[in-house]
N, C-alpha and C. Protein backbone atom coordinates (compact mmCIF):
# COMPACT_ATOMS: atom_id res chain seq x y z
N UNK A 1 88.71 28.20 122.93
CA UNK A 1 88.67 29.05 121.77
C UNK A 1 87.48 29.99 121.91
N UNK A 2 87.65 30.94 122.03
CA UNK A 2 86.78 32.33 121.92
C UNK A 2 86.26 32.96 120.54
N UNK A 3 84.95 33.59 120.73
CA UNK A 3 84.15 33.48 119.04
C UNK A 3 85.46 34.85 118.47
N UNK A 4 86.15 35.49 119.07
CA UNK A 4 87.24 36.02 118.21
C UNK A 4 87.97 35.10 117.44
N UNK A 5 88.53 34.16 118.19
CA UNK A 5 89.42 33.18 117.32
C UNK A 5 88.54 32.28 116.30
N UNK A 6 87.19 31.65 116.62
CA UNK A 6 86.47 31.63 115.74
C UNK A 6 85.93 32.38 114.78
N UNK A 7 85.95 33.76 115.00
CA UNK A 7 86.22 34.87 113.54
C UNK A 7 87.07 34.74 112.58
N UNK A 8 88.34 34.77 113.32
CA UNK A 8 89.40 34.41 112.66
C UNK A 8 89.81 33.72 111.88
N UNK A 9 88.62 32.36 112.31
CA UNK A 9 89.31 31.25 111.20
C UNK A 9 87.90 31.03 110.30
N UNK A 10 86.98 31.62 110.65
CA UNK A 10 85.96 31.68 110.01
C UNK A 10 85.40 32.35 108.37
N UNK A 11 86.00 34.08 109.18
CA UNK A 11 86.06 35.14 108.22
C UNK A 11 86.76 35.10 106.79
N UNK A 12 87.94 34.27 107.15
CA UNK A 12 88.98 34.30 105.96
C UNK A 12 88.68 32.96 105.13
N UNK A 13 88.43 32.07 105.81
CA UNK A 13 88.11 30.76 105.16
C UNK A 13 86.70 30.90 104.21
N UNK A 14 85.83 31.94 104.57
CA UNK A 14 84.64 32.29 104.09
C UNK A 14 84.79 32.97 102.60
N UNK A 15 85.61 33.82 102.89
CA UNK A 15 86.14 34.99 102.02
C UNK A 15 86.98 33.79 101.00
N UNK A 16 87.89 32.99 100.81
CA UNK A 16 88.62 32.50 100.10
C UNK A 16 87.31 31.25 99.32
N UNK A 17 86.32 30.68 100.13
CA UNK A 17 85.31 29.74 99.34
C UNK A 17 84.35 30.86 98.38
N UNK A 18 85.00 31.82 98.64
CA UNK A 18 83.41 32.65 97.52
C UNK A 18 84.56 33.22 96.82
N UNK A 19 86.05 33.44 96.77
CA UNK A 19 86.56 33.46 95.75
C UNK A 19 86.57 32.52 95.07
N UNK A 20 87.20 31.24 95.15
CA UNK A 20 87.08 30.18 94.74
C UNK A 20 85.70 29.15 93.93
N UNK A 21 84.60 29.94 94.64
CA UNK A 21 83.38 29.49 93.94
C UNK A 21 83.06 30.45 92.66
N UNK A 22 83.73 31.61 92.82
CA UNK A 22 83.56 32.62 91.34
C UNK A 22 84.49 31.90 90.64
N UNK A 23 85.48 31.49 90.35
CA UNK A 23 86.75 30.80 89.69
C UNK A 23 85.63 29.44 89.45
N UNK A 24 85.01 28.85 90.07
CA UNK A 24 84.23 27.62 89.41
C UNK A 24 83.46 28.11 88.43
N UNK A 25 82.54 29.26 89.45
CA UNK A 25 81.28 29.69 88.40
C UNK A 25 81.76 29.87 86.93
N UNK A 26 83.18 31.16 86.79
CA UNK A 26 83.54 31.52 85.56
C UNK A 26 84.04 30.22 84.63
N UNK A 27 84.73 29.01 85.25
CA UNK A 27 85.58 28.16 84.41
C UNK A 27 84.30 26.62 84.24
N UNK A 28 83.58 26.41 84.87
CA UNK A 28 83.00 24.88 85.11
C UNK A 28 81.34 24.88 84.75
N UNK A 29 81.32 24.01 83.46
CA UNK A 29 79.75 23.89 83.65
C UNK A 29 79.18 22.85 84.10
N UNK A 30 78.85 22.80 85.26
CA UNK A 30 78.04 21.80 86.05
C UNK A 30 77.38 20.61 85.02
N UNK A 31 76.85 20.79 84.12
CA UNK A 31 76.22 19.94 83.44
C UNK A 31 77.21 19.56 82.57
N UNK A 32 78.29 19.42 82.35
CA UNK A 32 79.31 18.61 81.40
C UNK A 32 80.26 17.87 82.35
N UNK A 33 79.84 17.97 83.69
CA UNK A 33 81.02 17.20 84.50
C UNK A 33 80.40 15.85 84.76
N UNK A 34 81.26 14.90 84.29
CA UNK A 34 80.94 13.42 84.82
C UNK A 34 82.17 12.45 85.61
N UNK A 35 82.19 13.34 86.61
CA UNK A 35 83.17 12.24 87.56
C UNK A 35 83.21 10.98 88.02
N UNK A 36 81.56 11.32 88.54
CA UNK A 36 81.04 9.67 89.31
C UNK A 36 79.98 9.05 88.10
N UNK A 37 79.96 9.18 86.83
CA UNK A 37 78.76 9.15 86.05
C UNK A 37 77.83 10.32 86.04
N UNK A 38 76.84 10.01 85.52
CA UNK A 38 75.81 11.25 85.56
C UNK A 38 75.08 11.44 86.41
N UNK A 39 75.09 12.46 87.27
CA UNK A 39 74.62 12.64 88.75
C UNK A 39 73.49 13.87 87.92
N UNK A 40 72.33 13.23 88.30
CA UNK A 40 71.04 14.67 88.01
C UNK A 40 70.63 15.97 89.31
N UNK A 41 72.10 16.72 89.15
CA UNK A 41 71.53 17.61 89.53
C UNK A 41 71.88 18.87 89.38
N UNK A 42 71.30 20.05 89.39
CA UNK A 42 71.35 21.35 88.55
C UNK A 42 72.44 22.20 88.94
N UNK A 43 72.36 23.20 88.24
CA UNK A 43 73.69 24.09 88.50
C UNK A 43 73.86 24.66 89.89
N UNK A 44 72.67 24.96 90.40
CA UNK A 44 72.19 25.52 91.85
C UNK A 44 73.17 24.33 92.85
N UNK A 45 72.87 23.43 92.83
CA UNK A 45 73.30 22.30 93.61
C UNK A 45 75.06 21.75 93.63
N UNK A 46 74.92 22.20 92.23
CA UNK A 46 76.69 21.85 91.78
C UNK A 46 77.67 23.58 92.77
N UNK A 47 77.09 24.02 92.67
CA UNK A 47 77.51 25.43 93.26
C UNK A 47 77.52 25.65 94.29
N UNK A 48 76.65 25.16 94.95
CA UNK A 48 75.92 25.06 96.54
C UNK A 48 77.25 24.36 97.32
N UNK A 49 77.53 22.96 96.71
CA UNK A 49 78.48 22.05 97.18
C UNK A 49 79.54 22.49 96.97
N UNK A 50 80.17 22.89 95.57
CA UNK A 50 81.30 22.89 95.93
C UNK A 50 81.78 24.29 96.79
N UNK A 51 81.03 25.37 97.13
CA UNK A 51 81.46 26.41 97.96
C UNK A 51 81.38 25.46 99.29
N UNK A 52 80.37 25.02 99.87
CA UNK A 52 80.91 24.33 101.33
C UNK A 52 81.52 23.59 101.00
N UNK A 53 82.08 22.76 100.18
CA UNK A 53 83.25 21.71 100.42
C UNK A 53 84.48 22.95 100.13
N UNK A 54 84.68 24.24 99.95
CA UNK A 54 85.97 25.23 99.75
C UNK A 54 85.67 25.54 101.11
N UNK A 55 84.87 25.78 101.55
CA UNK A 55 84.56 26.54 103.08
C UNK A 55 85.23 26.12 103.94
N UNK A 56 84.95 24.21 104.04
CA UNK A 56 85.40 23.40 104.82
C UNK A 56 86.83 23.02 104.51
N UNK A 57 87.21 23.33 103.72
CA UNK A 57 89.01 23.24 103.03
C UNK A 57 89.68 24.41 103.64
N UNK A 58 89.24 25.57 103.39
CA UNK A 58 89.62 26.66 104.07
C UNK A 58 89.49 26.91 105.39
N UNK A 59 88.74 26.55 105.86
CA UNK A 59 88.32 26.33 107.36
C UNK A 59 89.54 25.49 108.28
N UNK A 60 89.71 24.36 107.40
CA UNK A 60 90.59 23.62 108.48
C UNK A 60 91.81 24.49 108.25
N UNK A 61 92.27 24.58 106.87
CA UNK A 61 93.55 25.30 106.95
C UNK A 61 93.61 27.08 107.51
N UNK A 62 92.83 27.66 107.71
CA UNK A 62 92.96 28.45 108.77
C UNK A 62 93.20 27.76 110.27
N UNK A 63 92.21 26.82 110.03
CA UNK A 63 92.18 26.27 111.71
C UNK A 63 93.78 25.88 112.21
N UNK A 64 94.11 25.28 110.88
CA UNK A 64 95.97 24.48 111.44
C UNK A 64 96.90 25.76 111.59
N UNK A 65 96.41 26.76 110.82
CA UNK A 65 97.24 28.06 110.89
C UNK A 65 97.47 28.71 112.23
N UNK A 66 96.09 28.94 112.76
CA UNK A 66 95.52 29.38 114.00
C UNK A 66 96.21 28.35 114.88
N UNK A 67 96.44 27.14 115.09
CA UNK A 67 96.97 25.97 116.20
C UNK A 67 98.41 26.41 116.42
N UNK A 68 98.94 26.82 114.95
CA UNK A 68 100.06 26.76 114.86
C UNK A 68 101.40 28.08 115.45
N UNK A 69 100.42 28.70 115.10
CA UNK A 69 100.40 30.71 115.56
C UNK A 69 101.43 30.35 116.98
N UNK A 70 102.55 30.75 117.26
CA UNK A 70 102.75 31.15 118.42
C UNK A 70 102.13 31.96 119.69
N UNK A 71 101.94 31.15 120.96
CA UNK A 71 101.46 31.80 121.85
C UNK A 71 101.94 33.24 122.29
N UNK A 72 101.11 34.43 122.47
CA UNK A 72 101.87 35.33 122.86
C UNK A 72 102.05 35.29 124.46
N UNK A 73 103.47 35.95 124.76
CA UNK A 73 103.95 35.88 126.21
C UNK A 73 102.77 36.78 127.23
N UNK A 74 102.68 36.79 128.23
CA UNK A 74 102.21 36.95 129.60
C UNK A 74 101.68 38.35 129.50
N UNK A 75 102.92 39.14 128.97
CA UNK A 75 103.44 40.63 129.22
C UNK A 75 103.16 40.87 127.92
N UNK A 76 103.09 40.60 126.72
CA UNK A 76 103.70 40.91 125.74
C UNK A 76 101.70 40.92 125.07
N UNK A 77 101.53 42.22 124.16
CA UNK A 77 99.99 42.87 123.82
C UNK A 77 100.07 42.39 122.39
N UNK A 78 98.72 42.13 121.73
CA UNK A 78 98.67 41.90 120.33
C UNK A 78 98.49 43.10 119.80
C-alpha cells in the first residue's frame, strides 16, 4: 500500500469524523451522559474521543472499501 492509497483511506475517513464530531458537538452534552456511571471528565476530553473513535470507524470502513475496489487490468489507466 502506497501513501496514495493511504490518502485515500485517510482523507475521507478524516473528513466524515469532523462531520460527525459537529453532529455530537451540536446534539450531546458531555456532562449529562452517564453510560458507564459518572466518568469525571470535561467536554474537551468527551470530544477529543469521540472524534478518534469516528476516525477509527471511518478509517476501517474506507479501508474495507479500498480492499474491496476492483483491481485495475495491466493495460487499462485510472
Amino acid at each position: 500500500m502506497g501513501l496514495r492509497s493511504l490518502m485515500w483511506i485517510l482523507w475521507p475517513s478524516f473528513m466524515a469524523a469532523a462531520a460527525g464530531s459537529a453532529l455530537i458537538f451540536a446534539l450531546i452534552d458531555p456532562l449529562d451522559v452517564a453510560i458507564f456511571g459518572h466518568v469525571p471528565t470535561g467536554r474537551t476530553g468527551f470530544y477529543t474521543v469521540s472524534f478518534f473513535v469516528l476516525w477509527v470507524m471511518a478509517g476501517l470502513s474506507s479501508t474495507l472499501t479500498a480492499y474491496l475496489m476492483p483491481k485495475p487490468e495491466e493495460n487499462e489507466d485510472l
